[in-house]
Structure formats: structure tokens, C-alpha cells
C-alpha atoms as a PDB file:
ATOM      1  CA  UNK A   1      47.411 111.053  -1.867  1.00  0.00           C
ATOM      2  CA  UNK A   2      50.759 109.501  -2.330  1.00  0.00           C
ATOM      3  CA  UNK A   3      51.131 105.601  -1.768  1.00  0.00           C
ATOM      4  CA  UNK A   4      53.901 104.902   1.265  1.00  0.00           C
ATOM      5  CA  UNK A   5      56.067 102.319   0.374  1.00  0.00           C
ATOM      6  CA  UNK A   6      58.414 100.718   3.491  1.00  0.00           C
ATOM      7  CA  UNK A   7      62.367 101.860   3.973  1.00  0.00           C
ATOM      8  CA  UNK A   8      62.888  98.422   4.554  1.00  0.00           C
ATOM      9  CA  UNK A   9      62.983  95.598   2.219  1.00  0.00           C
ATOM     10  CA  UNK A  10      63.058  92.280   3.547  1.00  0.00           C
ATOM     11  CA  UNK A  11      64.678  89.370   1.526  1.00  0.00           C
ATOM     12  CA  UNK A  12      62.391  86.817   3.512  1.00  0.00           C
ATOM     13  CA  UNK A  13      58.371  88.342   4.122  1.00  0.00           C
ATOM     14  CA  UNK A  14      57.718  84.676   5.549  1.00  0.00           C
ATOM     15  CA  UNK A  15      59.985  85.831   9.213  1.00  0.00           C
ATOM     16  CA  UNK A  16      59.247  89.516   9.141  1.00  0.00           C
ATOM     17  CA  UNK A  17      55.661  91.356  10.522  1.00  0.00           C
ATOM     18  CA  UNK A  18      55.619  94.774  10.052  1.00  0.00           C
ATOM     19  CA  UNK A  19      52.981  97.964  10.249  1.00  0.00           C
ATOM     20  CA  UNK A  20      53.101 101.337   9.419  1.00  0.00           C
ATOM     21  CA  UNK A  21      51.231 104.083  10.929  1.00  0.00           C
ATOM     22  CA  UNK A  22      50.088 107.056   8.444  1.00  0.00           C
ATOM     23  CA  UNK A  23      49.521 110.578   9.235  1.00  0.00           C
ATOM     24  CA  UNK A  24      49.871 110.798  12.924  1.00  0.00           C
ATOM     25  CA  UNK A  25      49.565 114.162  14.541  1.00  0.00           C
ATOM     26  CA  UNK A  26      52.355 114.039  16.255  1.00  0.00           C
ATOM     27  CA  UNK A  27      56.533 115.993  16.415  1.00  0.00           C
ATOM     28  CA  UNK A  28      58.103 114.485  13.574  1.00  0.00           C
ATOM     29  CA  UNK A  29      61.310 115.464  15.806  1.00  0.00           C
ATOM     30  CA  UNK A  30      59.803 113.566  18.567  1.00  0.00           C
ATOM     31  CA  UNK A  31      59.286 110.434  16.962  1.00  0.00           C
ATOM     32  CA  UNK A  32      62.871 110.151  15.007  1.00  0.00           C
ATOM     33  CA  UNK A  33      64.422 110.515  18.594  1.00  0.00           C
ATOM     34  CA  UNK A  34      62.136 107.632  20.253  1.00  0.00           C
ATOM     35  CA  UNK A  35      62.804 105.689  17.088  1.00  0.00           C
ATOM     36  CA  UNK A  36      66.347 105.384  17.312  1.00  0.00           C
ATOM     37  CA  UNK A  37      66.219 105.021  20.994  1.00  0.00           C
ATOM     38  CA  UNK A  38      64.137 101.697  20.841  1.00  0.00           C
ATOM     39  CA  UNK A  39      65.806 100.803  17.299  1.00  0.00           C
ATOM     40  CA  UNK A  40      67.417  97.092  17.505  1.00  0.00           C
ATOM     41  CA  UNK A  41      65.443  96.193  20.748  1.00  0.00           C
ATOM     42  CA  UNK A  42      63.219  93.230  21.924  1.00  0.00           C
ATOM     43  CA  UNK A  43      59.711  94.049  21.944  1.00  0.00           C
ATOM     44  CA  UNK A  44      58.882  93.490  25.057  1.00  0.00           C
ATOM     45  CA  UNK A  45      61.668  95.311  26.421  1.00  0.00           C
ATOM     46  CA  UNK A  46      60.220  98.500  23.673  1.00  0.00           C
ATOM     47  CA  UNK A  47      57.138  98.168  25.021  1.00  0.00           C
ATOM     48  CA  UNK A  48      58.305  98.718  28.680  1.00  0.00           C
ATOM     49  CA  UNK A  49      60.452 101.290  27.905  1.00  0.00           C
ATOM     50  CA  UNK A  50      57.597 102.914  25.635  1.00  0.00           C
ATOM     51  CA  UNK A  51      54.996 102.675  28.990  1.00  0.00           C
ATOM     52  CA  UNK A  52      58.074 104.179  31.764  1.00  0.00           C
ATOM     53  CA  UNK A  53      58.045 106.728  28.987  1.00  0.00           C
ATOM     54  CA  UNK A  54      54.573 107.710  29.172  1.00  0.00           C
ATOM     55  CA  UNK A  55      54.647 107.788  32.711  1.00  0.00           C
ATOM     56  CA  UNK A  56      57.246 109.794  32.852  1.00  0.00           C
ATOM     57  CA  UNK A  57      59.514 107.620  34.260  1.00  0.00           C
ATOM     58  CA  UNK A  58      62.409 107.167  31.961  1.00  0.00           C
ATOM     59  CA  UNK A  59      63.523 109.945  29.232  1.00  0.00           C
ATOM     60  CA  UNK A  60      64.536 109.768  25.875  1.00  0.00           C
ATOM     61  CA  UNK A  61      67.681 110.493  24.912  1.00  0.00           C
ATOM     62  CA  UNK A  62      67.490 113.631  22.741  1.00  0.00           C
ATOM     63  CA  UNK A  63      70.927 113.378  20.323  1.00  0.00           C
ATOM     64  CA  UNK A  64      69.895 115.201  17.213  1.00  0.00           C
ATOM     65  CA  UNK A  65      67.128 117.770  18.098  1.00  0.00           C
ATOM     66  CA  UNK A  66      68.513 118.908  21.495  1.00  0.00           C
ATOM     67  CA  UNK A  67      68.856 122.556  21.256  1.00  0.00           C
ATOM     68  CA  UNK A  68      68.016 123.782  24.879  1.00  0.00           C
ATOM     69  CA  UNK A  69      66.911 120.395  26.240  1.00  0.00           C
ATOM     70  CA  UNK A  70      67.759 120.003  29.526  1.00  0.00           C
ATOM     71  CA  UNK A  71      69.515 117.041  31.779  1.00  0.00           C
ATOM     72  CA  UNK A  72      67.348 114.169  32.659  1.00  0.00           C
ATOM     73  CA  UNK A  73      68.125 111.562  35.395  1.00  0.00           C
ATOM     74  CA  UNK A  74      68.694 108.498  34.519  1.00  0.00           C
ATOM     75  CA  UNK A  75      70.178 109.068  30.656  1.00  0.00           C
ATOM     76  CA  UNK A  76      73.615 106.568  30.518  1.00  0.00           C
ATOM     77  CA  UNK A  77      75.351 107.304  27.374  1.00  0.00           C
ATOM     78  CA  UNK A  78      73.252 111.332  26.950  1.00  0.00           C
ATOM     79  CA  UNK A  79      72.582 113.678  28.980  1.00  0.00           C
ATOM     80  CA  UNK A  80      69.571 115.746  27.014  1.00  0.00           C
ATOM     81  CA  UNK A  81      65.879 114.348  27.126  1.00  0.00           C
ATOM     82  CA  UNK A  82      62.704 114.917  27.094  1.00  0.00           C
ATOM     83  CA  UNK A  83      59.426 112.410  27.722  1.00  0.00           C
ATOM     84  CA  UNK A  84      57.301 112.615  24.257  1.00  0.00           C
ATOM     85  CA  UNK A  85      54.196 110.964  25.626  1.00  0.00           C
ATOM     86  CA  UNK A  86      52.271 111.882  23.063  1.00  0.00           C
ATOM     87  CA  UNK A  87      54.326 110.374  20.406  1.00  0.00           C
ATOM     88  CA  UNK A  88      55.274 107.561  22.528  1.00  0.00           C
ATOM     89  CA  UNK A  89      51.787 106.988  23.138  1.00  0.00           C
ATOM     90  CA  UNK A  90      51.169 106.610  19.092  1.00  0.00           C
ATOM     91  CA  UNK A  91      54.241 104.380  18.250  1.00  0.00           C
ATOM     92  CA  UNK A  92      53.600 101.912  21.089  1.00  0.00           C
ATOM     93  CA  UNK A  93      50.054 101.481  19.387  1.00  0.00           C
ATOM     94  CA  UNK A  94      52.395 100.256  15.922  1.00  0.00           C
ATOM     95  CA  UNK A  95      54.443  98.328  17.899  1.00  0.00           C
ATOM     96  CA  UNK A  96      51.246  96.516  19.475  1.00  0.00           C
ATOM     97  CA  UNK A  97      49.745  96.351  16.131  1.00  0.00           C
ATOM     98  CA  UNK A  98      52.975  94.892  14.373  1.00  0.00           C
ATOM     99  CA  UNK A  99      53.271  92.323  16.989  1.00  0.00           C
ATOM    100  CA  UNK A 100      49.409  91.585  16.516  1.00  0.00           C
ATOM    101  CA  UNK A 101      50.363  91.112  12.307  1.00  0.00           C
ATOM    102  CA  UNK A 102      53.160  88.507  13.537  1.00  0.00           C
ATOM    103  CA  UNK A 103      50.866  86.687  15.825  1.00  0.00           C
ATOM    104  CA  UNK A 104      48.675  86.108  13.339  1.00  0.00           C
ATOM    105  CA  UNK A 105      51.742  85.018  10.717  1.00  0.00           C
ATOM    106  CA  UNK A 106      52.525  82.138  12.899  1.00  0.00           C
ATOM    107  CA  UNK A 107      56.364  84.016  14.085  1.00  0.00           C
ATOM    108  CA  UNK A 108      57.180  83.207  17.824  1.00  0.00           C
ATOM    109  CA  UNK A 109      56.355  86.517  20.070  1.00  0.00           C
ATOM    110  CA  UNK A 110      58.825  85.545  22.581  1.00  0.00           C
ATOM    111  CA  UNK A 111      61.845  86.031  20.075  1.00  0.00           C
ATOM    112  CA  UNK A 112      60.630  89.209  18.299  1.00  0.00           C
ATOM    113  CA  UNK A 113      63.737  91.622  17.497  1.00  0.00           C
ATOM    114  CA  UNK A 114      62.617  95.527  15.662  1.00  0.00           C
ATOM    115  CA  UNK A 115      64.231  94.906  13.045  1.00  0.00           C
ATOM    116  CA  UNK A 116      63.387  98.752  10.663  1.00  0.00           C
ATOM    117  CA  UNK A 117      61.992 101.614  12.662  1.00  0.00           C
ATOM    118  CA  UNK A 118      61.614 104.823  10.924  1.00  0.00           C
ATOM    119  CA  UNK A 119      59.843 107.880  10.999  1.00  0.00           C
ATOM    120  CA  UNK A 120      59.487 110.428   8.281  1.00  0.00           C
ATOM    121  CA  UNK A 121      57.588 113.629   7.613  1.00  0.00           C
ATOM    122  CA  UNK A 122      53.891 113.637   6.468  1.00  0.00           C
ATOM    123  CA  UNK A 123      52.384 116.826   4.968  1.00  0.00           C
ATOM    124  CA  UNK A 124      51.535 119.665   6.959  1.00  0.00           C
ATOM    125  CA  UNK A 125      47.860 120.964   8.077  1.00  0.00           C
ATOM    126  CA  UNK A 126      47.917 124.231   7.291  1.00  0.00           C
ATOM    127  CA  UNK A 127      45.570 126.529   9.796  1.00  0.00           C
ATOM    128  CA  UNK A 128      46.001 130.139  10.851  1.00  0.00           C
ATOM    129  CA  UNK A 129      44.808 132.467  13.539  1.00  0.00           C
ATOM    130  CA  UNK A 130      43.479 135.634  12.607  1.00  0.00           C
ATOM    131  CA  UNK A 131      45.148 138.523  14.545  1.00  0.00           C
ATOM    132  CA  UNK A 132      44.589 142.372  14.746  1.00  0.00           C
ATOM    133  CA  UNK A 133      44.607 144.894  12.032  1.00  0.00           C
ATOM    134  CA  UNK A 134      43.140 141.869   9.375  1.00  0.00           C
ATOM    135  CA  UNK A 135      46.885 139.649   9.629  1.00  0.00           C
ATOM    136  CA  UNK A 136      46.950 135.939  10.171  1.00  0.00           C
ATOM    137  CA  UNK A 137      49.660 134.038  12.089  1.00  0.00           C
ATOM    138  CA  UNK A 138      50.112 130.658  10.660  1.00  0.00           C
ATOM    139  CA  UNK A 139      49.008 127.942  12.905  1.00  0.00           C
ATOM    140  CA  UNK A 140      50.336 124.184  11.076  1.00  0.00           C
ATOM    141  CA  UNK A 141      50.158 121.275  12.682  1.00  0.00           C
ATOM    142  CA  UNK A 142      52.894 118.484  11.169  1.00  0.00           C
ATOM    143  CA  UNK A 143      52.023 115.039  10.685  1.00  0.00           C
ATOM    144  CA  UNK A 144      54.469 111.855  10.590  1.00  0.00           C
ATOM    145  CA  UNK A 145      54.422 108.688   9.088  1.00  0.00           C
ATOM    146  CA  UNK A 146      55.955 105.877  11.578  1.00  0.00           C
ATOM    147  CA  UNK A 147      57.458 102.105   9.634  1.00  0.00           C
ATOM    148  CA  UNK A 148      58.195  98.859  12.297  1.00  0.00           C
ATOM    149  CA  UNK A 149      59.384  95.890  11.129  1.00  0.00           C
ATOM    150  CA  UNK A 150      59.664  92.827  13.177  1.00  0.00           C
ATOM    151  CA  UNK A 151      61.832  89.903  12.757  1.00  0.00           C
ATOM    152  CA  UNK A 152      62.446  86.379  14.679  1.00  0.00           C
ATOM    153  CA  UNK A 153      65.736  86.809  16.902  1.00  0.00           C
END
């Protein structure tokens, strides 16, 4: 299997935590959209947002892959969203885990800032169910590989 390198390269490693999740089974359309929804934010303020999420509370904004999404409440700036819990539920574990790799670097947790988030597409499990007359219909389930990088505010 193929080494995953980050997106992001950091000048200074000393004021930057990061962790990187690997092969989650989980949308890879999913996760881009709650990516660049919590991009740039505090992470305690992702980490809300991440739980209202998974309790269905708050949407996510759906800008790129919103092809018969409907309206949510409470969307300011877009009116499409879904709730991904599933993939919400797998990226707040990252974030958690990133801010566990900064702890332990000595960076203050108070003034943590995501500084990369990105999501990309793993490889694909390839299954298939067997239907009538001897045919298969494909049954794949994608995977996604999920980068966070932390830095002091």
C-alpha cells in the first residue's frame, strides 16, 4: 500500500500538531463538505459544531455535492444540507486525536486554530451481490483518507 504524505507543509513542525486518519469507511462526498465547513475554525468551536451535527441539530452546508439536497433550517450563507453523522462521527475522532498530538507537544489548547483540513479518496472495496439468472450487481464501498493540522492562533 501506498505511503500518505500530508497536503500541508508546515514551515515550523515545532507550532503545528496534526493527524491523519487512513481508510475510513465513510462518503468521500460527505467528508469534503464537513471539511470545508469547519476549515479555519477554533477547535473547540469544531468540536461543538461536529457534536450539534451528530445530533442532528445543525446541518452542513452542502455547496459542491448538492444535487437534490433539500433546505435545512438554520443554514446562513446556503440553503442545501444534510447531517453526515457518520462521517462527522469519524473526523471529530481526528480532531480529538490531533488535539491529543498537540497536548502532548507542549502547544496551548486554548488557542488551537485548524489550520489544513482535507479529505481525499481512498481505494474502493470492491463487493458484489449475486442476482438472478447468474449476474452480479456491484456492491463497493469507498473509503477516504481525512488530514488536520493544528496551529497556535
Amino acid at each position: 500500500m501506498a505511503d500518505i504524505k500530508y497536503a500541508h507543509n508546515d514551515e515550523d513542525s515545532s507550532k503545528t500538531a496534526r493527524a491523519m486518519g487512513k481508510t475510513l469507511k465513510i462518503s468521500p462526498k460527505h467528508s469534503i463538505e464537513i471539511c470545508s465547513a469547519v476549515r479555519g475554525m477554533n477547535v473547540e468551536k469544531a468540536k461543538n459544531y461536529l457534536n450539534e451535527v451528530i445530533e442532528m441539530k445543525k446541518a452542513i452546508p452542502f455547496k459542491r455535492h448538492n444535487k437534490k439536497v433539500g433546505h435545512r433550517k438554520g443554514l446562513e450563507d446556503w440553503p442545501s444540507g444534510r447531517y453526515p453523522v457518520k462521517a462527522a462521527k469519524e473526523i471529530l475522532k481526528i480532531l480529538e486525536n490531533a488535539e491529543a498530538n498537540a497536548e502532548y507537544k507542549g502547544l496551548d489548547t486554548e488557542n488551537l486554530k485548524i489550520v489544513h483540513i482535507s479529505s481525499h479518496k481512498g481505494f474502493v472495496i470492491k463487493r458484489g451481490i449475486p442476482r438472478a439468472f447468474g449476474r452480479v450487481t456491484p456492491f463497493n464501498t469507498p473509503t477516504t483518507h481525512v488530514q488536520i493540522v493544528l496551529g497556535e492562533a
